[in-house]
Structure formats: C-alpha cells, structure tokens
N, C-alpha and C. Protein backbone atom coordinates (compact mmCIF):
# COMPACT_ATOMS: atom_id res chain seq x y z
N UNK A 1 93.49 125.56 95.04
CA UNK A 1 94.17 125.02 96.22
C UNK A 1 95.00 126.11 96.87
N UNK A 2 95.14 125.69 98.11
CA UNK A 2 95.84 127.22 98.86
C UNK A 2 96.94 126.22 100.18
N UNK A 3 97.96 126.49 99.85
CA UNK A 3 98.55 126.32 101.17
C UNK A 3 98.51 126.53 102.33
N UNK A 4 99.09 125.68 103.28
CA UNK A 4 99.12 126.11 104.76
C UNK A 4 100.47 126.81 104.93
N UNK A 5 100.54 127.04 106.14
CA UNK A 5 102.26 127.48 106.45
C UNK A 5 102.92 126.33 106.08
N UNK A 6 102.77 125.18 106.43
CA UNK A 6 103.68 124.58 106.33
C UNK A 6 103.00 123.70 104.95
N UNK A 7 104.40 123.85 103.76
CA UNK A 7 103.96 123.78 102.63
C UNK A 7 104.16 122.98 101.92
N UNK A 8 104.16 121.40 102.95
CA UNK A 8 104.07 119.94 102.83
C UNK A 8 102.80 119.85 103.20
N UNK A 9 102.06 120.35 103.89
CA UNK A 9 100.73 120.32 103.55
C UNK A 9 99.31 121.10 103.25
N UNK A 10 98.92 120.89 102.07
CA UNK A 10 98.28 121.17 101.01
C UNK A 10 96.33 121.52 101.85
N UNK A 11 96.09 122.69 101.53
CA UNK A 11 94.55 122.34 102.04
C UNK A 11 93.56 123.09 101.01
N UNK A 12 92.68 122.29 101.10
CA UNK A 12 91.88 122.15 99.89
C UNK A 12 90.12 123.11 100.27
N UNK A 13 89.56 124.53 99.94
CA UNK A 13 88.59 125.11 100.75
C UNK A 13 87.33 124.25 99.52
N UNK A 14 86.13 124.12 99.82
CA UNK A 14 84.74 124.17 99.11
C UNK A 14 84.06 124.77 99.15
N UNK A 15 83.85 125.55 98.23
CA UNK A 15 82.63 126.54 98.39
C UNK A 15 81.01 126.23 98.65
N UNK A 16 80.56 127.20 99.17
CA UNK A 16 78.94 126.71 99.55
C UNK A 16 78.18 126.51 98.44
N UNK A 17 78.48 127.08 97.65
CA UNK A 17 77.66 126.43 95.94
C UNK A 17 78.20 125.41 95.70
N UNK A 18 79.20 124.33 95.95
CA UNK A 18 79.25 123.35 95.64
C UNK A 18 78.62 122.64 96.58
N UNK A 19 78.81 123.21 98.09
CA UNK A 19 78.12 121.89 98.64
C UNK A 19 76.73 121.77 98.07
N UNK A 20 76.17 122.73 98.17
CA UNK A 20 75.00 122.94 97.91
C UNK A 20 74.25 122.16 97.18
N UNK A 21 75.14 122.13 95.65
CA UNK A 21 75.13 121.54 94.64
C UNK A 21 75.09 119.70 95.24
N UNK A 22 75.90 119.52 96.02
CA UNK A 22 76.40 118.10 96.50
C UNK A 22 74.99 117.86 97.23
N UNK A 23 74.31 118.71 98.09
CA UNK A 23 73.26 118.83 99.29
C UNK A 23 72.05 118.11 98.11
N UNK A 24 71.76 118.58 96.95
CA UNK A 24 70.76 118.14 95.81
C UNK A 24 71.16 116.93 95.55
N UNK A 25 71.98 116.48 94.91
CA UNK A 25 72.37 115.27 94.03
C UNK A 25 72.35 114.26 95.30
N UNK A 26 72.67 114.47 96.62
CA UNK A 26 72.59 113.58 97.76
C UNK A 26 71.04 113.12 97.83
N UNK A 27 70.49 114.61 97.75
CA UNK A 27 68.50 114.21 98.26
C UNK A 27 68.39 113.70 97.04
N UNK A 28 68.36 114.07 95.91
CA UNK A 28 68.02 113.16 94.41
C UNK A 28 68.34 111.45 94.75
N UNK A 29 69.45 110.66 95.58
CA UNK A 29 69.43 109.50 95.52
C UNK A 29 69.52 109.33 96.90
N UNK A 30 68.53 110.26 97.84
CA UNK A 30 68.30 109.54 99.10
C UNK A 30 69.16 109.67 100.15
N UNK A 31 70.04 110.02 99.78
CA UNK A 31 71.50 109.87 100.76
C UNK A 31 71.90 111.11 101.12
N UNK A 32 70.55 111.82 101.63
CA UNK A 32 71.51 113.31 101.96
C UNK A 32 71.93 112.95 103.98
N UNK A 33 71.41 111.72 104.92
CA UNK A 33 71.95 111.93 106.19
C UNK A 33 72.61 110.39 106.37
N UNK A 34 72.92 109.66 104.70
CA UNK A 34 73.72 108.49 104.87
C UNK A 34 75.01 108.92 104.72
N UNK A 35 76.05 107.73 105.83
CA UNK A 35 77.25 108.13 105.94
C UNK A 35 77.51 107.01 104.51
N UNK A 36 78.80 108.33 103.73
CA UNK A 36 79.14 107.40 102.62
C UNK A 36 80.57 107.06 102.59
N UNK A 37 80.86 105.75 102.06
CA UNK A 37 82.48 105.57 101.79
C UNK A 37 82.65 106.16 100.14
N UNK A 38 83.26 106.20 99.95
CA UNK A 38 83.58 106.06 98.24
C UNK A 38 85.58 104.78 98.32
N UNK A 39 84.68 104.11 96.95
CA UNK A 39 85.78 103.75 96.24
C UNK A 39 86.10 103.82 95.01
N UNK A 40 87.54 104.09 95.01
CA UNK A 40 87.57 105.10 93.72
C UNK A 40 89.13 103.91 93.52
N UNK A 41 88.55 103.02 92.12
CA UNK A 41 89.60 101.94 91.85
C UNK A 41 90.15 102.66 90.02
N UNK A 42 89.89 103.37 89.49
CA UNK A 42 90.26 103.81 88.42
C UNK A 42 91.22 104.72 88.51
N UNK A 43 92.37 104.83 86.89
CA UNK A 43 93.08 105.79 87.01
C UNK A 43 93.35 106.53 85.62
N UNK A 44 94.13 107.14 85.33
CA UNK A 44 94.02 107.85 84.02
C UNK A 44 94.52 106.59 83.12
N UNK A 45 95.45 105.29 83.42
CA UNK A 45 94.98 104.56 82.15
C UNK A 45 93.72 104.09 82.00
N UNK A 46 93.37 103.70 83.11
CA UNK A 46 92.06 102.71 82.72
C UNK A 46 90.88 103.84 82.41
N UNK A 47 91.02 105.05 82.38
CA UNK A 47 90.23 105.95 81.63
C UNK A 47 90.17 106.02 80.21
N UNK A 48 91.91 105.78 80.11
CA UNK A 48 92.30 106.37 78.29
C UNK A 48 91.83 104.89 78.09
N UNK A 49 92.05 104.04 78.10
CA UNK A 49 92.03 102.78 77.54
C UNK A 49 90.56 101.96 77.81
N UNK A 50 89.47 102.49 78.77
CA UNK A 50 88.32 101.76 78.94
C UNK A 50 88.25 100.96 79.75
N UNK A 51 89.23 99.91 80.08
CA UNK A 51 88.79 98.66 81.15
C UNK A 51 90.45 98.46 81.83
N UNK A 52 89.95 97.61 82.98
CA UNK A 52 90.82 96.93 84.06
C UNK A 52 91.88 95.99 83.42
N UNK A 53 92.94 95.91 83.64
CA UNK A 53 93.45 94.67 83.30
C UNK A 53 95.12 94.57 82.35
N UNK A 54 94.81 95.86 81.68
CA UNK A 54 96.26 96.16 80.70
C UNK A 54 97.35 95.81 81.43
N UNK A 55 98.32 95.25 80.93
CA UNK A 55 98.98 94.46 81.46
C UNK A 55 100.57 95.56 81.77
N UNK A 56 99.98 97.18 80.99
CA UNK A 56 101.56 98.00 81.53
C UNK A 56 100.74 99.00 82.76
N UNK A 57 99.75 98.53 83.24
CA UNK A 57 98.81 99.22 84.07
C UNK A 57 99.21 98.51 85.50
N UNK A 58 100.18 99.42 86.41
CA UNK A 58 100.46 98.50 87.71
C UNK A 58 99.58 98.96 88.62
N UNK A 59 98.37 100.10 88.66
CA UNK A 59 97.18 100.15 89.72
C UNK A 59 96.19 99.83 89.77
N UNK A 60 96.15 98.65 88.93
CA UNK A 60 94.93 97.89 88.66
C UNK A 60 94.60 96.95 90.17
N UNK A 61 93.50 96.99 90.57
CA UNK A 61 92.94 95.54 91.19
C UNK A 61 92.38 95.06 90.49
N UNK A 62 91.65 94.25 91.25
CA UNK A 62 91.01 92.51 90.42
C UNK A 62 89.33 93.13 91.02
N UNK A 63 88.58 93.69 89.92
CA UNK A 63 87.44 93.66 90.67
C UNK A 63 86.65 92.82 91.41
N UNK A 64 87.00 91.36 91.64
CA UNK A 64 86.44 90.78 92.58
C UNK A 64 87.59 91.03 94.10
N UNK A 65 88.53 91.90 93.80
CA UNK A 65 88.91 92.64 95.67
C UNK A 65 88.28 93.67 95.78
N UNK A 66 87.69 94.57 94.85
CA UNK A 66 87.18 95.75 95.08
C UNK A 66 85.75 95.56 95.82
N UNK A 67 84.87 94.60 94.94
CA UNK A 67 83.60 93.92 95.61
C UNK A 67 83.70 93.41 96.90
N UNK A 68 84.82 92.58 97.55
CA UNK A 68 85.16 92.09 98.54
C UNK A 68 85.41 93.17 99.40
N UNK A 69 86.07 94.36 99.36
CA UNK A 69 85.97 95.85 100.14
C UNK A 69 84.70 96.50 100.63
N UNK A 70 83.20 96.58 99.23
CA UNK A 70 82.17 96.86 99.83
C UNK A 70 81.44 96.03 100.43
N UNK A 71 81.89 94.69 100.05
CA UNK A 71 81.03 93.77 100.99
C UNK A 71 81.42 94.02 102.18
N UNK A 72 82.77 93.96 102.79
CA UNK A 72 82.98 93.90 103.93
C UNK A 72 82.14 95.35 104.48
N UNK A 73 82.36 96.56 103.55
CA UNK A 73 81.94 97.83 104.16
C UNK A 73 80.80 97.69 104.78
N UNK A 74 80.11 97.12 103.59
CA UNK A 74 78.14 97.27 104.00
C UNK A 74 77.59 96.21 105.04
N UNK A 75 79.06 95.49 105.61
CA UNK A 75 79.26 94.68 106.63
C UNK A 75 78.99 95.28 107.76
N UNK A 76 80.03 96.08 107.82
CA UNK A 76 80.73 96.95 109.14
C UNK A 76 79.34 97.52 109.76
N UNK A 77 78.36 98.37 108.92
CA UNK A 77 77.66 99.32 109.58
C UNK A 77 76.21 98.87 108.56
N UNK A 78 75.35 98.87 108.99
CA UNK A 78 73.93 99.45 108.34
C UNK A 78 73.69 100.56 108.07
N UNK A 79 74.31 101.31 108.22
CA UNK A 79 73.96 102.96 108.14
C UNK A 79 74.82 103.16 106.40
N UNK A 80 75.72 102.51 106.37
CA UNK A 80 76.84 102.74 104.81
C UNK A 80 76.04 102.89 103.57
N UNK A 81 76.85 103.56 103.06
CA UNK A 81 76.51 103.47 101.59
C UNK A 81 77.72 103.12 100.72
N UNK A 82 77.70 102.68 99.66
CA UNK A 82 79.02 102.98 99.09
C UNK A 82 79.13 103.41 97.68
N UNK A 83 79.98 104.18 97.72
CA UNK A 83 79.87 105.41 96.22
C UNK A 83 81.14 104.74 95.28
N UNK A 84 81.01 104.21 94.64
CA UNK A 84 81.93 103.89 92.91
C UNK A 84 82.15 105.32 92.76
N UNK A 85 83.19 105.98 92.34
CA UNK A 85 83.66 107.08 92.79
C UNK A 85 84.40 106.76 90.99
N UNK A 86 84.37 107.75 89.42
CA UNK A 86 85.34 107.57 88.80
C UNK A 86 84.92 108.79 87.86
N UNK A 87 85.85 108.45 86.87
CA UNK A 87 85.43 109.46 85.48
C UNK A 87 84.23 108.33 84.38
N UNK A 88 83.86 109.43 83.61
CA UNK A 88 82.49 108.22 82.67
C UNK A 88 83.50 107.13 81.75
N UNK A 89 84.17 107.92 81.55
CA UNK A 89 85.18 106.76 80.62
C UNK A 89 85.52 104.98 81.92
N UNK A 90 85.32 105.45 83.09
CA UNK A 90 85.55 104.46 83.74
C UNK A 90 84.04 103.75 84.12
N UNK A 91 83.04 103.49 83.53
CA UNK A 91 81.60 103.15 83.61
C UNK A 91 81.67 102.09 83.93
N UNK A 92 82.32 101.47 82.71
CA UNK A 92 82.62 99.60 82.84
C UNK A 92 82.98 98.88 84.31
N UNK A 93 84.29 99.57 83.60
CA UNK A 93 84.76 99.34 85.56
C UNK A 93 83.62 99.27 86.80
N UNK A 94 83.22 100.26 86.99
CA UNK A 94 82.37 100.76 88.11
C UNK A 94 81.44 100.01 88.23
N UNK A 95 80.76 100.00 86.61
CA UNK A 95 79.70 98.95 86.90
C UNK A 95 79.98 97.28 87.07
N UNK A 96 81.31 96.89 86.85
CA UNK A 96 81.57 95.59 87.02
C UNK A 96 81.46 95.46 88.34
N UNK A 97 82.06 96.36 89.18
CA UNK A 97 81.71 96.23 90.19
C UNK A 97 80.68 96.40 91.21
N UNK A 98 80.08 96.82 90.75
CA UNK A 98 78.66 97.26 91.37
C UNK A 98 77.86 95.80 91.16
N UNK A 99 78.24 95.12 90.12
CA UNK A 99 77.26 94.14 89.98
C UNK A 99 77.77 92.62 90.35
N UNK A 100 79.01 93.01 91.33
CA UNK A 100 79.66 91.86 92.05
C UNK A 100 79.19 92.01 93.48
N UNK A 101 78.25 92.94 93.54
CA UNK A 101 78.40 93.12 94.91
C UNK A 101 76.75 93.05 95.37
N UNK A 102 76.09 91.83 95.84
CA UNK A 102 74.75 91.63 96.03
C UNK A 102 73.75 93.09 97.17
N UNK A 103 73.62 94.35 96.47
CA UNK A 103 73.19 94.79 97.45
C UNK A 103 72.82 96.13 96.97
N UNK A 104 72.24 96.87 96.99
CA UNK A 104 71.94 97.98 96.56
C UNK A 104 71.49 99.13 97.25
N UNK A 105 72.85 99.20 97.90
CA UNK A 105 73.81 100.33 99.15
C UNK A 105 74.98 100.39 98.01
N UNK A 106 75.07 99.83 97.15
CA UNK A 106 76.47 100.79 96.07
C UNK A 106 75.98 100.98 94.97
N UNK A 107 76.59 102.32 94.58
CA UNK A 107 76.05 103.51 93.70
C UNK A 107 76.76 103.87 92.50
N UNK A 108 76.90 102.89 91.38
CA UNK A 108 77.70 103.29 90.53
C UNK A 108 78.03 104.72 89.95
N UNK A 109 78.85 105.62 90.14
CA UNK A 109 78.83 107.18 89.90
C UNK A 109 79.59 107.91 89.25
N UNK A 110 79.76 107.24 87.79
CA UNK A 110 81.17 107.20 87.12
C UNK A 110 80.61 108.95 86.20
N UNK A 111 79.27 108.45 85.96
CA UNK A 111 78.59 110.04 85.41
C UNK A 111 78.02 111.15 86.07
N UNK A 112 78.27 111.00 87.67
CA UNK A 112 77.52 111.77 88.63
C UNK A 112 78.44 112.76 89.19
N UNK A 113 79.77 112.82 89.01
CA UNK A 113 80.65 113.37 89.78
C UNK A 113 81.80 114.10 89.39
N UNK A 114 81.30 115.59 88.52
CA UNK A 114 82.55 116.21 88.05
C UNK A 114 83.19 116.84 89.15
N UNK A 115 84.18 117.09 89.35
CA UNK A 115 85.40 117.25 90.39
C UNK A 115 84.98 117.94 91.71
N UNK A 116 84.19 118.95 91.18
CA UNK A 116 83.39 120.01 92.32
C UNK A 116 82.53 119.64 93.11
N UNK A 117 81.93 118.82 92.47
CA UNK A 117 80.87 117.63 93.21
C UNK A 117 81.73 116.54 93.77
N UNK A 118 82.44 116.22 92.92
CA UNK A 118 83.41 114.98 94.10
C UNK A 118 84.13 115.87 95.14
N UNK A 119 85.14 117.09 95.14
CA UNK A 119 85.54 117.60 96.92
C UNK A 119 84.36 117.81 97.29
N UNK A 120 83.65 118.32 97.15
CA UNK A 120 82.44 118.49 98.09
C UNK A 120 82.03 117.26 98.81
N UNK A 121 82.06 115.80 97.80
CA UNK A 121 81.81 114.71 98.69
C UNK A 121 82.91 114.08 99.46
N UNK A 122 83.86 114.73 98.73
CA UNK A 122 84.94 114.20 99.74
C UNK A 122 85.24 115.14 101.41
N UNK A 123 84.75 115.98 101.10
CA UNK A 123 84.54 117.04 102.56
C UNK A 123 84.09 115.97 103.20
N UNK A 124 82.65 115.29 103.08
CA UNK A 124 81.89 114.81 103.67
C UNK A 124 81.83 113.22 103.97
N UNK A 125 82.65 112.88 103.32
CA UNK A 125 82.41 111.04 103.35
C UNK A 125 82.97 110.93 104.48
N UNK A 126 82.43 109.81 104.82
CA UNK A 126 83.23 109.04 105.89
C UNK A 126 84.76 108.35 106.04
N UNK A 127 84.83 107.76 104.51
CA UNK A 127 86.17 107.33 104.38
C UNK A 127 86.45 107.41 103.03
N UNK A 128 87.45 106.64 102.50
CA UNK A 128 88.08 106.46 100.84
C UNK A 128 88.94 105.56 101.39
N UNK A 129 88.75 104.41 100.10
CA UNK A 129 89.73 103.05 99.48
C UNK A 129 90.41 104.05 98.14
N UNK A 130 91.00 103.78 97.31
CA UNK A 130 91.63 104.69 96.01
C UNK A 130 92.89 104.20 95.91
N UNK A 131 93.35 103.75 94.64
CA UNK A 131 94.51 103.74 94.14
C UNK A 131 95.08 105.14 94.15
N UNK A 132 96.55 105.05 94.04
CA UNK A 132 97.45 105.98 94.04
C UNK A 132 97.17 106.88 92.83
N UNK A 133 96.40 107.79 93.01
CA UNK A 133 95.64 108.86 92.25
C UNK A 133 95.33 110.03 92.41
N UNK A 134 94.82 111.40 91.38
CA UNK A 134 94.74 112.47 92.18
C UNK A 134 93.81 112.66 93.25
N UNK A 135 92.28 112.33 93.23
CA UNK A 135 91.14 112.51 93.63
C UNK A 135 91.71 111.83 95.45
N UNK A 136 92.72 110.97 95.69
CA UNK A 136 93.07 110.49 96.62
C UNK A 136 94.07 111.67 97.51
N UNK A 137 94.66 111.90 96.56
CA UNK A 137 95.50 113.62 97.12
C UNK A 137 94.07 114.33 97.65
N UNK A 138 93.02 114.81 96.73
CA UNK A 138 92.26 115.75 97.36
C UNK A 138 91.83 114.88 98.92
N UNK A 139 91.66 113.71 98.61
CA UNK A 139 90.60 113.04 99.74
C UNK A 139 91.78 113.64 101.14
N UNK A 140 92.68 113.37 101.18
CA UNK A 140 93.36 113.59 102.48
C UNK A 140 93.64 115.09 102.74
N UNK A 141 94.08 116.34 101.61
CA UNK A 141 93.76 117.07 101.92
C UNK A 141 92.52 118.08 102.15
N UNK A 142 91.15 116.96 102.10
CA UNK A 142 89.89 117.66 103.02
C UNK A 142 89.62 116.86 104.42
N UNK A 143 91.03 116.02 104.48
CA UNK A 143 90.83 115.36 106.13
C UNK A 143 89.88 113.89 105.68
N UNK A 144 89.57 113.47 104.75
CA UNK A 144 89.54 112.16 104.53
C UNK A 144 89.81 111.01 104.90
N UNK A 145 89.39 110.12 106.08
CA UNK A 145 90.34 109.12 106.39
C UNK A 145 90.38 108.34 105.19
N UNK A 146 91.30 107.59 104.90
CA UNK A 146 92.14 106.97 103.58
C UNK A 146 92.69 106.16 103.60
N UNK A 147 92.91 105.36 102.37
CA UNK A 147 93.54 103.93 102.20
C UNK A 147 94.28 103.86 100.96
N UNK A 148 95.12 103.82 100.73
CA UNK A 148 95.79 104.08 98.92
C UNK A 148 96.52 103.09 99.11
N UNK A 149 95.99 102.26 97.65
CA UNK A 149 96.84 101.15 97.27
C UNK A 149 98.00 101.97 96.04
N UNK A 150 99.28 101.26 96.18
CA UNK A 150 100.22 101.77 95.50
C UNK A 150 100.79 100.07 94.79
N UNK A 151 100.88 100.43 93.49
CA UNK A 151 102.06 100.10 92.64
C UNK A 151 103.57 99.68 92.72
N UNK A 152 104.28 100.27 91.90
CA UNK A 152 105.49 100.58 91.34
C UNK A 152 106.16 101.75 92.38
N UNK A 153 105.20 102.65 92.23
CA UNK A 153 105.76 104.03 93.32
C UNK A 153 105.80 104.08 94.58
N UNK A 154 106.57 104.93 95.36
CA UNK A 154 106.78 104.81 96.65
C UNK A 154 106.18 105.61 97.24
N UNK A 155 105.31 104.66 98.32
CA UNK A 155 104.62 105.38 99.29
C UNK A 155 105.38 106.89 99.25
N UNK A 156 106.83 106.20 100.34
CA UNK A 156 107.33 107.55 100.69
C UNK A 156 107.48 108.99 100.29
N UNK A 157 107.36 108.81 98.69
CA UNK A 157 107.90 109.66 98.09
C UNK A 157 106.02 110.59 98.07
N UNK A 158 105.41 109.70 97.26
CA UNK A 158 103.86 109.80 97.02
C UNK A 158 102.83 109.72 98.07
N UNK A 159 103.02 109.64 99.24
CA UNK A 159 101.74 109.63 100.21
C UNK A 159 100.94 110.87 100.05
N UNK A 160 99.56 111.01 100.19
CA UNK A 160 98.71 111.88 100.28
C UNK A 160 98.91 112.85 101.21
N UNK A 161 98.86 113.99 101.66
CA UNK A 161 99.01 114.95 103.02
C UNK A 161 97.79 115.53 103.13
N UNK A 162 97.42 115.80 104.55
CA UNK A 162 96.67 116.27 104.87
C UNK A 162 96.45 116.98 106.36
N UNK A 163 95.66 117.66 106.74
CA UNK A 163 95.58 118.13 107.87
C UNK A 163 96.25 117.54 108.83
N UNK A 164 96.77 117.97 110.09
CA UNK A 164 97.12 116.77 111.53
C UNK A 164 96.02 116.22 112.05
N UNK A 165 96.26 115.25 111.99
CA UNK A 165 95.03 114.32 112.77
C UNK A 165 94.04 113.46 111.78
N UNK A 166 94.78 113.96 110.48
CA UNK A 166 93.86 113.25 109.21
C UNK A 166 94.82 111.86 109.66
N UNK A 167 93.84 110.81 109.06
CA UNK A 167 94.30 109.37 108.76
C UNK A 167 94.20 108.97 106.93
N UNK A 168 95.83 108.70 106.99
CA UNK A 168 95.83 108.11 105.35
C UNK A 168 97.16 106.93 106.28
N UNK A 169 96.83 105.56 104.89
CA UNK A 169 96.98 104.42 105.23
C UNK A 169 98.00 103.75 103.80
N UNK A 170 98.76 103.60 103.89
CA UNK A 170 99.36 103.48 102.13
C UNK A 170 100.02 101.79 102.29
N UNK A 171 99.18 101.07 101.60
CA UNK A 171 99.74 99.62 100.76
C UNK A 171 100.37 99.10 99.78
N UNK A 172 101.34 98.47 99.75
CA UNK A 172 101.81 98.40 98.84
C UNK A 172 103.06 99.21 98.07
N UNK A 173 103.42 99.09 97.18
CA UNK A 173 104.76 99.84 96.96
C UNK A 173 105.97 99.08 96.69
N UNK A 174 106.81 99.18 96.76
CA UNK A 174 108.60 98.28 96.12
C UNK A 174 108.51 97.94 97.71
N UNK A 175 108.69 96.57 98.14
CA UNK A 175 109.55 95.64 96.58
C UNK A 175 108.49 95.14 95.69
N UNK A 176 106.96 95.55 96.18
CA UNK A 176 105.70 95.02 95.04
C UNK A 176 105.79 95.69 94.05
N UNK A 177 105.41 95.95 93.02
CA UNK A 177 105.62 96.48 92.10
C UNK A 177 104.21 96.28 91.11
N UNK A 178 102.99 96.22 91.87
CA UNK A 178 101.35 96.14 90.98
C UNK A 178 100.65 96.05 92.15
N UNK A 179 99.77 96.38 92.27
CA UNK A 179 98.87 96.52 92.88
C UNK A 179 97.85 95.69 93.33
N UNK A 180 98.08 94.67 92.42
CA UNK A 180 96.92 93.23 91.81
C UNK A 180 98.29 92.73 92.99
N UNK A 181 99.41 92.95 93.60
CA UNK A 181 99.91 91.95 94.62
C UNK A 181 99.75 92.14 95.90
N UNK A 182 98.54 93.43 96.14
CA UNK A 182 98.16 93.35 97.51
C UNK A 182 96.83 92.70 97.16
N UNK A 183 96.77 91.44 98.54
CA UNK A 183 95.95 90.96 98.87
C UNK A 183 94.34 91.54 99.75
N UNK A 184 93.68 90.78 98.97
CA UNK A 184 92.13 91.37 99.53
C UNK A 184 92.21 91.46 101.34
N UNK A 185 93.07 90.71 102.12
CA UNK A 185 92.94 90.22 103.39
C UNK A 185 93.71 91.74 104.08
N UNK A 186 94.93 91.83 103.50
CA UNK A 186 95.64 93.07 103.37
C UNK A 186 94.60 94.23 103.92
N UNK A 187 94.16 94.62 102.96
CA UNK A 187 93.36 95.90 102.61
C UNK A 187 91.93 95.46 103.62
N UNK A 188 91.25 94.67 104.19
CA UNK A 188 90.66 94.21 105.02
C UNK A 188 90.75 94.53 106.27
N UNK A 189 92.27 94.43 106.97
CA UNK A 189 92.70 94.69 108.03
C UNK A 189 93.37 95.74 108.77
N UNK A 190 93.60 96.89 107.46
CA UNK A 190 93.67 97.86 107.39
C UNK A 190 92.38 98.52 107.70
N UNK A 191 90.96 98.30 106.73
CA UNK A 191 89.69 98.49 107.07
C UNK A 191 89.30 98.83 108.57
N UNK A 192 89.63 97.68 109.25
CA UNK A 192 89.19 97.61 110.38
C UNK A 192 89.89 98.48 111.22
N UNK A 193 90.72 99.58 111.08
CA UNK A 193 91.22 100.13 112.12
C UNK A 193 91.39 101.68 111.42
N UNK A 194 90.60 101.90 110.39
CA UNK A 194 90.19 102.91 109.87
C UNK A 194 89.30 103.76 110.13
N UNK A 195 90.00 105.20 110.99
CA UNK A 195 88.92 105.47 111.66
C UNK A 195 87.43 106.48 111.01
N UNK A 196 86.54 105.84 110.61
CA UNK A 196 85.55 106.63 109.77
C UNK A 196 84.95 108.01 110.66
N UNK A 197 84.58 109.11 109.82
CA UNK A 197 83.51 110.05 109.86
C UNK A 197 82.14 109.95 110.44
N UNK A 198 82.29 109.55 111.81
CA UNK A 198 80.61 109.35 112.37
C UNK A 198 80.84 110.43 113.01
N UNK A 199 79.17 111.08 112.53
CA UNK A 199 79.04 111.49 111.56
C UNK A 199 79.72 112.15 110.90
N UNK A 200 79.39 112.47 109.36
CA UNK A 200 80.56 112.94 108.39
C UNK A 200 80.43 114.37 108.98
N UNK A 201 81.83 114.91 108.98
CA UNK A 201 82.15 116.31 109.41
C UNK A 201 82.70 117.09 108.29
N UNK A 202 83.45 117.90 108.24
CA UNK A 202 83.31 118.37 107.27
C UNK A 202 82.63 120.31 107.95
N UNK A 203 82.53 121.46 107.16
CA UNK A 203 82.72 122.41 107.72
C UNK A 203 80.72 122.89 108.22
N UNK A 204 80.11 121.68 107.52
CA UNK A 204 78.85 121.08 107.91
C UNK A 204 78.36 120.92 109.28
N UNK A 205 79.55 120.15 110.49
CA UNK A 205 79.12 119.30 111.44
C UNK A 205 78.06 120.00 112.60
C-alpha cells in the first residue's frame, strides 16, 4: 500500500500479473465481460469459529438478508453477477447463502480468492455490500462503490477511504450495537442509489 499526499487517504496499486491472473479465473467461469458485485458477509470471527451466529459476534447478518441483497441485485440488472466474496474457512457461510438464493448468477468463492486475486477484483467490480472488515478498506481504496454494515463501532471513527469521487455508504453503528439490527429494507434503499461501475473501470477501462 502506498499513500497519497493526503494521508487520510490510502491508495491501493495492482499489478498486471495479478490482473492477469484475475483476466483467467474470470474466463475459467465465464465472467470475463460480466459486471460483478461481490458480497463479502464474513469476518475474522466467523472464520476462526466456522459459522454465522455466535452470539459475542456483533457483524453477523441473518443469511436470509444477505440472500435478500442478491436477489434484489440480480433484480436490478441482467447483466449482474454476484460473487460470495470470503476466506475457505468461511465456505459454510457462503454456501448457505448461495443456496438461498434461486439463481445461478451467484458464485460461491470462499476457495477462489487469495487477496491478490480479490484487489484485482476489487479494481474491477462494480460494487461491494461487506461488513465492517479489511477487504472493505481495500474495496474503497481501489474506488469501489460500497456499502458497510457496522456493529458496535463507529462509522466515524472506521469508515473506509478512498479516492474523491469514490462512493462508500456506512449502516449502522451506536446507538445499534449488531449488525443483525439493520434491517434488510435499510440496506435495500441504500442499494438503490448506489452508484455501480458500468462498465467496471478500473485502470482497464
């Protein structure tokens, strides 16, 4: 990572061997000129621990809001795809959700995506949903438009940074205090005024 001058915000370069790398694994599942979202609902507990739900875990959703997100996505556009975005320890997860969601435009990718391969897709996606996480820091500093559900922690303190003119969107936070208390309708209406990557840009366009 390399700073800008101004050293509140963070910018993130990709090298051409990664895209490159990203350019294959896209044609391998078809999707090298589909615009993609990723949602990325996991975090380092629900990694250490395996599944959704621990009850000292405040960035948990309810995978039937996460399903309710790509439904609406693969709503919005025919052109979408949507990428389950996690670590392998988060499989379960990913795949719970993948299999709430009648359609097969989402891509469970909990084993497809070590870090280099995820900025590279994050250069390129169209958007990101993500709990308050790192992979959500990178998403805004490659200009990511963005959505971060928050917890316990404060936006203010924790928002993502990114380029001027990037869009990040932050829900949730004190006086809520879990994440499971933003509503699916919430994060919906936010959706809709999220401005996506047509087409994905990125140093590609």
């Amino acid at each position: 990572m390399m700073l800008s001058e101004n050293p509140a915000v963070p910018l993130l370069f990709v090298g051409d061997g990664d895209r490159a790398d990203l350019d294959a694994w896209l044609e391998r599942h078809g999707l090298r000129d589909v615009p993609l979202v990723l949602l990325h609902p996991g975090n380092r507990r629900i990694a250490k621990r395996g599944r959704i739900g621990r009850w000292r875990d405040d960035k948990t959703w309810p995978v039937e809001c996460w399903a309710g997100v790509a439904c609406a996505l693969l709503a919005r556009d025919c052109r979408l795809q949507v990428v389950l975005s996690g670590m392998p320890e988060e499989k379960r997860l990913l795949a719970s959700i993948a299999r709430a969601v009648p359609s097969r435009r989402v891509l469970e990718a909990s084993h497809d995506l070590p870090m280099r391969r995820l900025l590279a897709l994050l250069e390129r996606a169209a958007a990101m949903i993500s709990v308050d996480t790192g992979p959500a820091h990178a998403a805004a500093a490659l200009g990511c438009p963005l959505i971060v559900l928050y917890g316990a922690a404060r936006p203010v303190q924790w928002l993502p940074r990114g380029p001027e003119g990037g869009t990040v969107i932050a829900l949730g936070g004190p006086p809520r205090r879990r994440v499971s208390e933003i509503s699916l309708d919430e994060v919906l209406k936010e959706l809709r005024s999220l401005p996506f990557r047509f087409p994905a840009r990125g140093t590609r366009a």
